[in-house]
C-alpha atoms as a PDB file:
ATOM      1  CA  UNK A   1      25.188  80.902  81.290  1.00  0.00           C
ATOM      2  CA  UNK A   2      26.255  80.963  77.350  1.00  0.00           C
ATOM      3  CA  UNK A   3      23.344  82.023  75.225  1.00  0.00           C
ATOM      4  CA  UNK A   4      22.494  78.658  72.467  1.00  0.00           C
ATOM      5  CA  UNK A   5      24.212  78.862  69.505  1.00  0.00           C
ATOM      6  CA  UNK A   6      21.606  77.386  66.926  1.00  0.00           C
ATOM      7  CA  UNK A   7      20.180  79.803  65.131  1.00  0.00           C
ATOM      8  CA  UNK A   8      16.603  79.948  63.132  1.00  0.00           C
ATOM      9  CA  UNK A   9      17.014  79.887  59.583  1.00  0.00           C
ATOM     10  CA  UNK A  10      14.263  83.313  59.438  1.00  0.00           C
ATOM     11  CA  UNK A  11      17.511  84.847  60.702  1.00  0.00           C
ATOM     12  CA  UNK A  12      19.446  83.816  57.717  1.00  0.00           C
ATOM     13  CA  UNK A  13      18.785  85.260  54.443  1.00  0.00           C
ATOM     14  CA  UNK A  14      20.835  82.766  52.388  1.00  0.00           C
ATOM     15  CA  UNK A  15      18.737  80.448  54.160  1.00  0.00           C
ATOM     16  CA  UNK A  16      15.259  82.597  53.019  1.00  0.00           C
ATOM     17  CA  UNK A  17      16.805  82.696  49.317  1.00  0.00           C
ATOM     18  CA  UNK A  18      17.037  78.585  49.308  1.00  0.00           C
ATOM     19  CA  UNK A  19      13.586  77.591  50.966  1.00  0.00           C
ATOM     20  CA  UNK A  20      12.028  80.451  48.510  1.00  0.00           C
ATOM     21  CA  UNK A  21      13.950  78.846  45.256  1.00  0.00           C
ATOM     22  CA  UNK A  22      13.144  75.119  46.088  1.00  0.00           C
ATOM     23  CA  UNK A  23       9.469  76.195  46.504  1.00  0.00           C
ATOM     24  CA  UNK A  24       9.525  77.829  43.110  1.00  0.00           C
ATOM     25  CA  UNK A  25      11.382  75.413  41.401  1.00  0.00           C
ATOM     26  CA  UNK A  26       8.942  72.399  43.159  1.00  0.00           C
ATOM     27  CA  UNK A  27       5.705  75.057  41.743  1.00  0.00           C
ATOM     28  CA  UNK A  28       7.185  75.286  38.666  1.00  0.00           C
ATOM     29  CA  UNK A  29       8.126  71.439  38.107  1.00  0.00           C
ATOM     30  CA  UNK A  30       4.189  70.572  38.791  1.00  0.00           C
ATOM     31  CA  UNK A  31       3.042  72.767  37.038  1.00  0.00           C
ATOM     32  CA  UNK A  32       5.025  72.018  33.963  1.00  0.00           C
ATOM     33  CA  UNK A  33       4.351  68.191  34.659  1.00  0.00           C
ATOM     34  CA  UNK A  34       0.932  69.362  34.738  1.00  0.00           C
ATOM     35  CA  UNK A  35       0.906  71.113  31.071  1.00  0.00           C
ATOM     36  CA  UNK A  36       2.923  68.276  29.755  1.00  0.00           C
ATOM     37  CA  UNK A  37      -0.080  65.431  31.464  1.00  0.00           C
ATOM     38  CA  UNK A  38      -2.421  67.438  29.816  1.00  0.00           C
ATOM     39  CA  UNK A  39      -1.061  67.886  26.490  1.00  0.00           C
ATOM     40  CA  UNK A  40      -0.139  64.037  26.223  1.00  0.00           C
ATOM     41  CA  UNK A  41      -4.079  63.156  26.390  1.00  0.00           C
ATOM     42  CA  UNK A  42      -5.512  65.969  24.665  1.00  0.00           C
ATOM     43  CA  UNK A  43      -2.902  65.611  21.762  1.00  0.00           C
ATOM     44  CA  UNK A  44      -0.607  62.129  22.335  1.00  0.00           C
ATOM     45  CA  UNK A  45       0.929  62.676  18.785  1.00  0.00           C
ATOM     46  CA  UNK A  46       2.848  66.151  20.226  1.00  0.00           C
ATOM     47  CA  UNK A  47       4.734  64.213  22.401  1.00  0.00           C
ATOM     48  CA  UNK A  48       6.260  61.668  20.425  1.00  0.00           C
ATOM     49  CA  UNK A  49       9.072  63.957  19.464  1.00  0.00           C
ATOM     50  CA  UNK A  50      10.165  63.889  23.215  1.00  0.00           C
ATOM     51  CA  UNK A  51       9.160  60.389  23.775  1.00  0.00           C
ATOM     52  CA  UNK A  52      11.683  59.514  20.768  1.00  0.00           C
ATOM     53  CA  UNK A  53      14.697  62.021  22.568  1.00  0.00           C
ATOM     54  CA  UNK A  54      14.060  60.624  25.852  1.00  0.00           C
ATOM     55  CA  UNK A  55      14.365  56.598  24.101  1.00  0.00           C
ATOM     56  CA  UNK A  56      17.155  57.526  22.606  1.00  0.00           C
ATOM     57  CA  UNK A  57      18.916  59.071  25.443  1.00  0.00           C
ATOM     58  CA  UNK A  58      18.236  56.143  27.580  1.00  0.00           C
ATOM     59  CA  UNK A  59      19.189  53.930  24.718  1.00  0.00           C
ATOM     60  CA  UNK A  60      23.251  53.007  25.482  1.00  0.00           C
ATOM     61  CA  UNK A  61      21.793  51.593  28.921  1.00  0.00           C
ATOM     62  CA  UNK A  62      18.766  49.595  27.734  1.00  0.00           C
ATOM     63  CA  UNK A  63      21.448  48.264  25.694  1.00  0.00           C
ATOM     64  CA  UNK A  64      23.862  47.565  28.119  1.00  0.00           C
ATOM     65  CA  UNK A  65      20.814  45.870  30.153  1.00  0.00           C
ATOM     66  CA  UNK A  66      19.736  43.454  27.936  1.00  0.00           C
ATOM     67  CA  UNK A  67      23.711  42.308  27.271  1.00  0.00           C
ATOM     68  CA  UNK A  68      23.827  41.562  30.661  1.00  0.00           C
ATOM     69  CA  UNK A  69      20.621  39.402  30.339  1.00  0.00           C
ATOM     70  CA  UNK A  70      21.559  37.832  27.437  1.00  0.00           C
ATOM     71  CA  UNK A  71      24.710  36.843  28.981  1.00  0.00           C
ATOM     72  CA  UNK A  72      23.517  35.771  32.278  1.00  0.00           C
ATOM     73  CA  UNK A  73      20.840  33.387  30.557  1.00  0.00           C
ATOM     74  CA  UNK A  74      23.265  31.954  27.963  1.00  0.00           C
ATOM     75  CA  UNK A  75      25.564  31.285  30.543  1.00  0.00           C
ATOM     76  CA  UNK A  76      22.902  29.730  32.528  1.00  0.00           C
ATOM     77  CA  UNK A  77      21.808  27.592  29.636  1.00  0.00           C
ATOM     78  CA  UNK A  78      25.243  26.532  28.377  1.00  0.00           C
ATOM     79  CA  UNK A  79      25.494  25.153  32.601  1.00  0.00           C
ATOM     80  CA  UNK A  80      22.299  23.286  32.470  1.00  0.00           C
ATOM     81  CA  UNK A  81      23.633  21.599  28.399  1.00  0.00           C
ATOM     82  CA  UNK A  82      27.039  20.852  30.351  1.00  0.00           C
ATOM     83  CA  UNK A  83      24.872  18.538  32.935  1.00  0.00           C
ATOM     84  CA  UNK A  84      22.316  17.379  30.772  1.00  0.00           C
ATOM     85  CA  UNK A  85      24.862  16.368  27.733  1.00  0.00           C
ATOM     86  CA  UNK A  86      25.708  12.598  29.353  1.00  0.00           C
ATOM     87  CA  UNK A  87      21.883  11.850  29.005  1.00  0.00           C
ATOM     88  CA  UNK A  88      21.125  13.585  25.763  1.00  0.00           C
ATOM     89  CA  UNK A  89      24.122  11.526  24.202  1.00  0.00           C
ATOM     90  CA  UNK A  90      22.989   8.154  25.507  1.00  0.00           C
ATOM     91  CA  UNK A  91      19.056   9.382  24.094  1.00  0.00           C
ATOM     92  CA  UNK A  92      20.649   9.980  20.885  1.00  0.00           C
ATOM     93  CA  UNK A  93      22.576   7.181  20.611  1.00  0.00           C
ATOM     94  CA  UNK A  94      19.539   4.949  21.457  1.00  0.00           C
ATOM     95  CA  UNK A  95      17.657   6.867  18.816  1.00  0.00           C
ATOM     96  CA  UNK A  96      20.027   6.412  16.147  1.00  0.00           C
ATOM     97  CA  UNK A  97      20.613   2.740  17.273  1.00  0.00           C
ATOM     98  CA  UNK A  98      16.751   2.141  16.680  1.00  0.00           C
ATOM     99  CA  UNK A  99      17.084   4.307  13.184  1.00  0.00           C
ATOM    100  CA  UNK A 100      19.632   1.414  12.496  1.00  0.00           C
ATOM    101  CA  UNK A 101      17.844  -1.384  13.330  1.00  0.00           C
ATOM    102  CA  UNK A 102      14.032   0.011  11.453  1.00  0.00           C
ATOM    103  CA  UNK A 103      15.910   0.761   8.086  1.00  0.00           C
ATOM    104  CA  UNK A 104      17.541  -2.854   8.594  1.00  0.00           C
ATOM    105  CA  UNK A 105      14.199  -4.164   8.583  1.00  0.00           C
ATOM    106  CA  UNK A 106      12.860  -2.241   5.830  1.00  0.00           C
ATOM    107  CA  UNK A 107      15.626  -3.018   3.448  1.00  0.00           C
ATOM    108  CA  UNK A 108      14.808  -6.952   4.431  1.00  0.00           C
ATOM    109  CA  UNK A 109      11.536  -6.591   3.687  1.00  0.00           C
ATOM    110  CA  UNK A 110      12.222  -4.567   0.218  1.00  0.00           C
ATOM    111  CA  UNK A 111      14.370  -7.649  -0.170  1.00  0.00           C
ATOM    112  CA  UNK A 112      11.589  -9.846   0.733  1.00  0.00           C
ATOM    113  CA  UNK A 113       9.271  -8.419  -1.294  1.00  0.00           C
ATOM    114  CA  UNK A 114      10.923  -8.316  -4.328  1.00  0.00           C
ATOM    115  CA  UNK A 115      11.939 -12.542  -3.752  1.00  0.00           C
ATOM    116  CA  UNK A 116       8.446 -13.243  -3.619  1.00  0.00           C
ATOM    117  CA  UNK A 117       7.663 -11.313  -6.379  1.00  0.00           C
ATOM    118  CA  UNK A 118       9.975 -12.685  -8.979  1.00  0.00           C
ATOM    119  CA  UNK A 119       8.445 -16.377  -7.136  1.00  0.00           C
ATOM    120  CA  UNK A 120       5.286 -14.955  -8.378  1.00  0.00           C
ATOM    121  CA  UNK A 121       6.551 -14.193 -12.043  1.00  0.00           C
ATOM    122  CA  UNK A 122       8.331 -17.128 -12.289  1.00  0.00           C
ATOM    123  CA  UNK A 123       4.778 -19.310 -11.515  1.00  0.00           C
ATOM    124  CA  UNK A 124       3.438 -17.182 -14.104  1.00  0.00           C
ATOM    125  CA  UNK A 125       5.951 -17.861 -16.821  1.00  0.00           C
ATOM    126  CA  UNK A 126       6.654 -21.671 -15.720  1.00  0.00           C
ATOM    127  CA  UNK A 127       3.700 -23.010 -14.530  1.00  0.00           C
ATOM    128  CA  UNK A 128       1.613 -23.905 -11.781  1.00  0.00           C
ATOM    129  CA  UNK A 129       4.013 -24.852  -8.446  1.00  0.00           C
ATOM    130  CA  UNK A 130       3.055 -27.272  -6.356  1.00  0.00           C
ATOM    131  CA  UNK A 131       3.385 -25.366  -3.485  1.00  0.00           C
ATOM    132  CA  UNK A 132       5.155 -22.103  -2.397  1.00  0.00           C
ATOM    133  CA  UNK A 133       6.771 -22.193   0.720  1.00  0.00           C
ATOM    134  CA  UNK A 134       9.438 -20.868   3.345  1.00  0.00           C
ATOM    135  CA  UNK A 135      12.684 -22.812   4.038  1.00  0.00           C
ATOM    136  CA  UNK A 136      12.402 -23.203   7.548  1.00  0.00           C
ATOM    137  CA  UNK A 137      15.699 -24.574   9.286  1.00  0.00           C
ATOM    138  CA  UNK A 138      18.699 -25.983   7.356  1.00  0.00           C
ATOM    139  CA  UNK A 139      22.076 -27.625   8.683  1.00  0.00           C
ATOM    140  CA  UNK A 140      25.468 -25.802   7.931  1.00  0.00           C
ATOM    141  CA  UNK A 141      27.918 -27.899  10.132  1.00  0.00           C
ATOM    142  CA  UNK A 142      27.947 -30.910   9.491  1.00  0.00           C
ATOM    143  CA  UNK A 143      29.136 -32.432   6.235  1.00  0.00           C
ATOM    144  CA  UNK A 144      25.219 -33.614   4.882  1.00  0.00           C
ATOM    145  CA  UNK A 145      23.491 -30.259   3.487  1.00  0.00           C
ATOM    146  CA  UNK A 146      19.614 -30.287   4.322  1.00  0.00           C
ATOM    147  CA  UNK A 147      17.104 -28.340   4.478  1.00  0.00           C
ATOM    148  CA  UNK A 148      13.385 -28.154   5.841  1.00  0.00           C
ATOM    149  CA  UNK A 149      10.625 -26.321   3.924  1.00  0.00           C
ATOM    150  CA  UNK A 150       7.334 -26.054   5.508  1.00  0.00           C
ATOM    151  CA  UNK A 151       5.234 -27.826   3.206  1.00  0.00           C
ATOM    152  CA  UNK A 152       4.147 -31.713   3.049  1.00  0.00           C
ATOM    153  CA  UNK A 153       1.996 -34.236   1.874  1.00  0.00           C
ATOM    154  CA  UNK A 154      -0.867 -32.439   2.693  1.00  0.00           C
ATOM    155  CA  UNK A 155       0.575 -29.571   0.304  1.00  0.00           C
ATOM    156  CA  UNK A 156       0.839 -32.348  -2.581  1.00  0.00           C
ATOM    157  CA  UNK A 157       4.482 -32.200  -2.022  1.00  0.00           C
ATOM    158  CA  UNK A 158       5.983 -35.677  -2.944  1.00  0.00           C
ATOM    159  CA  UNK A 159       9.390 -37.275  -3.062  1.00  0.00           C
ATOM    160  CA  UNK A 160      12.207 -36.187  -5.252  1.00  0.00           C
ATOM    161  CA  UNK A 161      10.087 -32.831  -6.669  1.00  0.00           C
ATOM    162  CA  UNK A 162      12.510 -30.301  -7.404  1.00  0.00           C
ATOM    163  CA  UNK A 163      12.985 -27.000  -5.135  1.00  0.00           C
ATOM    164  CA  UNK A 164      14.107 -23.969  -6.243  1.00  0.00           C
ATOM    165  CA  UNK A 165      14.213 -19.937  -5.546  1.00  0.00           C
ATOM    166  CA  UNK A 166      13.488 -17.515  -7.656  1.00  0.00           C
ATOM    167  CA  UNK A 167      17.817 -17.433  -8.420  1.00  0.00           C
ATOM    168  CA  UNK A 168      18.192 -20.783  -9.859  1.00  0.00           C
ATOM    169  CA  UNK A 169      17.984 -24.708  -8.224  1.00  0.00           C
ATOM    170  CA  UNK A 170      18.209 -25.255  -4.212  1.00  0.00           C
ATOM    171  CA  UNK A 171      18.057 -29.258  -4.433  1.00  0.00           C
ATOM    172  CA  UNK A 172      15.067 -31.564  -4.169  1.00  0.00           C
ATOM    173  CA  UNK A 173      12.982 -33.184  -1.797  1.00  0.00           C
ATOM    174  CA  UNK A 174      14.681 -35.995   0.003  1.00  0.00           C
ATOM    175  CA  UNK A 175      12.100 -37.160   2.566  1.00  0.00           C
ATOM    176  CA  UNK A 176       7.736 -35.603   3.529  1.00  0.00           C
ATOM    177  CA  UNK A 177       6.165 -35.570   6.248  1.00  0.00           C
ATOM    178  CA  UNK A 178       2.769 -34.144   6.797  1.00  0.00           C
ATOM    179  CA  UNK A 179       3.020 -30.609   6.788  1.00  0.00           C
ATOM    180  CA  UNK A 180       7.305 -30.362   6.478  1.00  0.00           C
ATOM    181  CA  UNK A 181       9.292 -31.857   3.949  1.00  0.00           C
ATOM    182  CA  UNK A 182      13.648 -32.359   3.895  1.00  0.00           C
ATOM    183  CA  UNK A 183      15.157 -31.053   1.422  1.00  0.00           C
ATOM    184  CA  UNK A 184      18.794 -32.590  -0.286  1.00  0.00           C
ATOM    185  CA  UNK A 185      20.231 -29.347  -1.061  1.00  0.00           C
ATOM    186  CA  UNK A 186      22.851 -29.314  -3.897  1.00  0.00           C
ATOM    187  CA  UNK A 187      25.511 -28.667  -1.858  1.00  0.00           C
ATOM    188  CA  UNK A 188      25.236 -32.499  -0.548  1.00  0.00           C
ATOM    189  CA  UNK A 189      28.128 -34.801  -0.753  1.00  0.00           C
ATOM    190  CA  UNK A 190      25.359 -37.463  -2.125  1.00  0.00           C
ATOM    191  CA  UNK A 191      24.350 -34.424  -4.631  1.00  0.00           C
ATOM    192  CA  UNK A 192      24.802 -35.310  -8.787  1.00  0.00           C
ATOM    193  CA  UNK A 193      23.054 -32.941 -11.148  1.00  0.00           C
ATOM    194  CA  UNK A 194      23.454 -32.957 -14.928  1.00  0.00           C
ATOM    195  CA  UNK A 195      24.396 -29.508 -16.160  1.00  0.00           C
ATOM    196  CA  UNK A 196      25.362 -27.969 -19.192  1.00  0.00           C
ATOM    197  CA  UNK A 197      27.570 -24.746 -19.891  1.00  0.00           C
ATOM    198  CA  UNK A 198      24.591 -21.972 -20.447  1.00  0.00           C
ATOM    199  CA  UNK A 199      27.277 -20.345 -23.255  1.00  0.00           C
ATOM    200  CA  UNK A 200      27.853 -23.439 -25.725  1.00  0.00           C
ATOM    201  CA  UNK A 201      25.815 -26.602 -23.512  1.00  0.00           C
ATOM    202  CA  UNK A 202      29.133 -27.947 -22.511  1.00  0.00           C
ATOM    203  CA  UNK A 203      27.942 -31.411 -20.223  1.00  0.00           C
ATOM    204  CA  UNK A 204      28.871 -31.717 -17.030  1.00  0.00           C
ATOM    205  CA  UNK A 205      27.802 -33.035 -13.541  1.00  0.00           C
ATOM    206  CA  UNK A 206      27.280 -30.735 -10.570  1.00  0.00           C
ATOM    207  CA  UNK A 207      28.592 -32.721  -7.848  1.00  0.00           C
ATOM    208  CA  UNK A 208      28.198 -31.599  -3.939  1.00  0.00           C
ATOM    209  CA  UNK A 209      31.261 -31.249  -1.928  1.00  0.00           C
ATOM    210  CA  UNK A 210      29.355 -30.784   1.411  1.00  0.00           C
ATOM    211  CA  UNK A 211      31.090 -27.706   2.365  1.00  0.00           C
ATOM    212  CA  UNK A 212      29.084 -25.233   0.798  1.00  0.00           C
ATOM    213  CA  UNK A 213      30.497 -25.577  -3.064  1.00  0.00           C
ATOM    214  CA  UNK A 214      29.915 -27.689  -5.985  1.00  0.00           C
ATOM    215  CA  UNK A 215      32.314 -29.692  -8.299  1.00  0.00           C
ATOM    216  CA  UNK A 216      32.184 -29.339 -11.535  1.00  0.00           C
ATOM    217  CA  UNK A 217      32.948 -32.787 -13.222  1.00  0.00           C
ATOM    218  CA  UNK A 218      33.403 -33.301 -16.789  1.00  0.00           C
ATOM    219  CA  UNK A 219      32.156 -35.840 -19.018  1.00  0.00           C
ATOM    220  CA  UNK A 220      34.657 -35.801 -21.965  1.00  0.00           C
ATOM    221  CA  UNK A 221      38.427 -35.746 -20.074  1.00  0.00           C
ATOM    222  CA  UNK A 222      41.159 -33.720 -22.070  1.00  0.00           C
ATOM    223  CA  UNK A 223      41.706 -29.934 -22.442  1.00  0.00           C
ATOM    224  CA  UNK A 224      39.652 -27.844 -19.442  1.00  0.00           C
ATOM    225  CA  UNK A 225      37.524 -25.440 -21.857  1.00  0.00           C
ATOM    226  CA  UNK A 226      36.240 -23.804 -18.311  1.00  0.00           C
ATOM    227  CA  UNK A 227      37.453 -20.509 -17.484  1.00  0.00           C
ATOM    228  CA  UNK A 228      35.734 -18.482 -13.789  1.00  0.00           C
ATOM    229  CA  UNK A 229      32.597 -16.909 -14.450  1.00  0.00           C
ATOM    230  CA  UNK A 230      31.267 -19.824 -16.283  1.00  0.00           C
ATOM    231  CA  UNK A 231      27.578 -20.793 -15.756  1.00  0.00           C
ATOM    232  CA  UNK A 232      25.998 -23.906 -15.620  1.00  0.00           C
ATOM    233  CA  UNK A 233      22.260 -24.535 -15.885  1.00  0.00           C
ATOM    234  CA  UNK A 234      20.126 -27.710 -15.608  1.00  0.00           C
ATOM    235  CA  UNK A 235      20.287 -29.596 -19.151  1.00  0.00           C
ATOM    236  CA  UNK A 236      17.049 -32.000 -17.720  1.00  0.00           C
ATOM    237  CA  UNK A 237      18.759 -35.433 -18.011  1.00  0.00           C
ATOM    238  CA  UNK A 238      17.101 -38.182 -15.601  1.00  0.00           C
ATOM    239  CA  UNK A 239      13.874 -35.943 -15.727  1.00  0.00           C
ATOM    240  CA  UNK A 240      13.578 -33.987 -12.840  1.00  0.00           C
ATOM    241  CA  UNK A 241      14.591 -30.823 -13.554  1.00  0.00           C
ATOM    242  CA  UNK A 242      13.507 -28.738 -16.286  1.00  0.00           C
ATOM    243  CA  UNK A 243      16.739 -27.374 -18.927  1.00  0.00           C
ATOM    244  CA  UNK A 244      17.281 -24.361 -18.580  1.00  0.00           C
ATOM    245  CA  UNK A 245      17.375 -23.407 -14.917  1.00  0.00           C
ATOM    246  CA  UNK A 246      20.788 -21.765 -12.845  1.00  0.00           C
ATOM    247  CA  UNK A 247      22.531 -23.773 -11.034  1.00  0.00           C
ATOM    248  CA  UNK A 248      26.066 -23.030 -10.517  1.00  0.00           C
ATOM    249  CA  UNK A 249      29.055 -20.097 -11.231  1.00  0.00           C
ATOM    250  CA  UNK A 250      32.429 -21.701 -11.905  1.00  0.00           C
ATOM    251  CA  UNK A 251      35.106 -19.872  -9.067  1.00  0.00           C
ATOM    252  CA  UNK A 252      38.153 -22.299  -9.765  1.00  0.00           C
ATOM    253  CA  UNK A 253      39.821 -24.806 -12.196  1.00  0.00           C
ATOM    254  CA  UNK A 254      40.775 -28.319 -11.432  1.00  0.00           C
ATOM    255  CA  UNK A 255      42.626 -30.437 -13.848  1.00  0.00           C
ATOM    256  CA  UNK A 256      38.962 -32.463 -14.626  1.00  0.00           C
ATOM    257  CA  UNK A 257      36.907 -29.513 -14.300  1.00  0.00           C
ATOM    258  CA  UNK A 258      36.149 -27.016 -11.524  1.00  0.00           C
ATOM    259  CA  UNK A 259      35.160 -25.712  -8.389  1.00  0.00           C
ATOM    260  CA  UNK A 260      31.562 -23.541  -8.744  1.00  0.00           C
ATOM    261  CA  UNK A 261      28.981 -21.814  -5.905  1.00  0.00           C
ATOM    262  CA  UNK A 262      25.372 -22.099  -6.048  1.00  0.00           C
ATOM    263  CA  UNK A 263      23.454 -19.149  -7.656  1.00  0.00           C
ATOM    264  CA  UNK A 264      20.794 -20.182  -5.227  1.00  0.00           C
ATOM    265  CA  UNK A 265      22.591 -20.060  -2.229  1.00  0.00           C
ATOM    266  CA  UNK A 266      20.140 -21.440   0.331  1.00  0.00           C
ATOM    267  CA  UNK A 267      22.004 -18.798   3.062  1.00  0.00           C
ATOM    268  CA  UNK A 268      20.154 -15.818   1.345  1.00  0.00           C
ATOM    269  CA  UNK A 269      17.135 -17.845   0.885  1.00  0.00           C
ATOM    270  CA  UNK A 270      13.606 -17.856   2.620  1.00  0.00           C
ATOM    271  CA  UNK A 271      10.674 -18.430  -0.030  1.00  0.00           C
ATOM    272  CA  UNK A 272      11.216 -21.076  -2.132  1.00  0.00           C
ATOM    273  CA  UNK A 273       8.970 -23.188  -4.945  1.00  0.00           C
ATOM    274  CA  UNK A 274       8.720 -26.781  -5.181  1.00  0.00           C
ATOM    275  CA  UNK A 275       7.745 -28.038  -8.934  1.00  0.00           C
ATOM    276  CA  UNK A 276       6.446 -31.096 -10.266  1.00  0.00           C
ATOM    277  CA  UNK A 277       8.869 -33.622 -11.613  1.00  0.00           C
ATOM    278  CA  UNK A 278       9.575 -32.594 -14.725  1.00  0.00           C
ATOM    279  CA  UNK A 279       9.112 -36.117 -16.790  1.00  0.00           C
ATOM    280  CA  UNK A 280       7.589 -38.379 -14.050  1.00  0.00           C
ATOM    281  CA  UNK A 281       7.473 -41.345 -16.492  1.00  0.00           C
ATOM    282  CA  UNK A 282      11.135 -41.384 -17.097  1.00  0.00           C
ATOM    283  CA  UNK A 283      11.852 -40.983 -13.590  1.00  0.00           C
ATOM    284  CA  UNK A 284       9.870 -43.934 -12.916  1.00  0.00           C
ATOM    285  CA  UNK A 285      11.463 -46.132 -15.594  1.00  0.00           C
ATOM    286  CA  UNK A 286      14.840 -45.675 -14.110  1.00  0.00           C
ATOM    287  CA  UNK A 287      13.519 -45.913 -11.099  1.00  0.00           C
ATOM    288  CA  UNK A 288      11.603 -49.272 -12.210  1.00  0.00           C
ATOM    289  CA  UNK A 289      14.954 -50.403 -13.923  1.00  0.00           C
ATOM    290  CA  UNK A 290      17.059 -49.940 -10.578  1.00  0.00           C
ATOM    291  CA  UNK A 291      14.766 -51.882  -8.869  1.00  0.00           C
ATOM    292  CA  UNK A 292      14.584 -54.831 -10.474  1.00  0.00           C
ATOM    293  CA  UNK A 293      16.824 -57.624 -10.272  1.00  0.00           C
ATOM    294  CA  UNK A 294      18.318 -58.892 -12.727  1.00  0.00           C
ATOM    295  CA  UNK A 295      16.814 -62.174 -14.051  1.00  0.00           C
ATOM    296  CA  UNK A 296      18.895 -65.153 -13.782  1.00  0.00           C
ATOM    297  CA  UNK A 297      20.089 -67.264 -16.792  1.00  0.00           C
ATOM    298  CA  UNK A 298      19.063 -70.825 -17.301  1.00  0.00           C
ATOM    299  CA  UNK A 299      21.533 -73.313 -17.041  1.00  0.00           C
ATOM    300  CA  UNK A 300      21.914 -75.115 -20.463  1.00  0.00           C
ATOM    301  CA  UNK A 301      20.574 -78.951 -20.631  1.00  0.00           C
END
């Protein structure tokens, strides 16, 4: 029978000369790990040199490391945007919609404000009103022009008072009720104002076409003095307007006068004033004088 052939490594000296060398090197490692433990907490500052080497030698792959991270969770974010960008666009656009709609409202309520604010100056410097009030509905389709303010008898509002806005003359109060009053606005085919030229009190009528513009009619026939740009104001003839107040812009010529807008353009118009009649007794004589019929002549005898 063959004799093993495994051999115990006491038998080899190569063998001796590597266990002996590993144990040294082992001794020698904990030891020095032992010097180094003890010099880091009796003196931490002598070790910074060799905490500095060792950060710098290890600094290419901490480097390399947080790349890799960087680019991992950049990717990962740009593939969460890509999903979530359909419902962040329809967020925004509901946000800026809303932005839209609160600075609409602010700039009508700057505009607002500032209306009822030159109402307010213009009680000041004309008198008392007889009321102040909000136009409330007004017809735009048919070829009468009227409109309802929301102010009545009960408001001292009577028949035939004047309305106006803080631009110029809207038209004058056609029928009351108790709390609501109509409101013949200029624009009326059954609309006739007395005007004058503001620049050199040129007479005129105002005359409603019932489609939104005025006809400017002239008294004395001949040569058309009016030119576009022209402006007309009340010249208070028939007493119920006072002179002086805007009523019309001249936009085209006609052979016996012209075609004109409203300043006041009950459209862009929500407060408005209604004022006392400017002469109430020379209303009421021509009203007295169109009402009474004519006497009748006695034969002769």
């Amino acid at each position: 029978m063959a004799p093993p052939s495994s051999r115990r490594s006491g038998h080899s000296r190569r063998a001796q000369y590597s266990l002996f060398t590993s144990y040294v090197i082992a001794a020698a490692g904990a030891v020095l790990g032992a010097v180094l433990l003890g010099v880091s907490l009796w003196q931490p500052s002598a070790m910074s040199g060799f905490r500095g080497a060792a950060a710098d030698a290890t600094e290419p792959a901490g480097q390399a490391a947080a790349a890799v991270r960087a680019g991992s969770g950049s990717l990962l974010d740009d593939v969460a945007a890509y999903f979530r960008a359909g419902s962040q666009n329809a967020a925004l656009r509901e946000e800026l919609e809303l932005a839209r709609i609160r600075l609409a409202e602010a700039e009508a309520t700057r505009q607002e404000n500032a209306r009822l604010k030159a109402l307010i100056e213009l009680s000041e410097s004309e008198g008392k009103p007889v009321a102040m009030t909000r136009i409330i509905s007004s017809t735009s389709t048919s070829a009468r022009r009227f409109a309802y303010i929301g102010a009545g008898r009960l408001q001292g509002v009577r028949v035939g008072m004047p309305v106006r806005s803080e631009r110029g003359v809207v038209g004058r109060i056609r029928e009351v009720g108790a709390s609501t009053s109509r409101v013949l606005l200029l624009t009326d085919s059954e609309s006739v104002l007395p005007v004058r030229r503001a620049s050199d009190s040129l007479v005129a009528f105002a005359e409603g076409r019932g489609n939104g513009l005025l006809r400017i009619r002239l008294i004395n026939l001949g040569i058309n003095p009016l030119k576009p740009g022209d402006v007309f104001v009340t010249s208070g003839t028939g007493g119920y307007y006072r002179p002086g107040v805007a009523v019309a812009v001249v936009t085209s010529i006609q052979p016996d006068g012209g075609l004109a807008r409203m300043i006041a353009d009950p459209a862009g118009t929500n407060f408005v004033r209604v004022d006392p009649i400017w002469q109430q007794q020379v209303v009421e004589a021509a009203t007295l004088d169109t009402t009474q019929p004519a006497k009748a002549t006695e034969p002769d005898q």
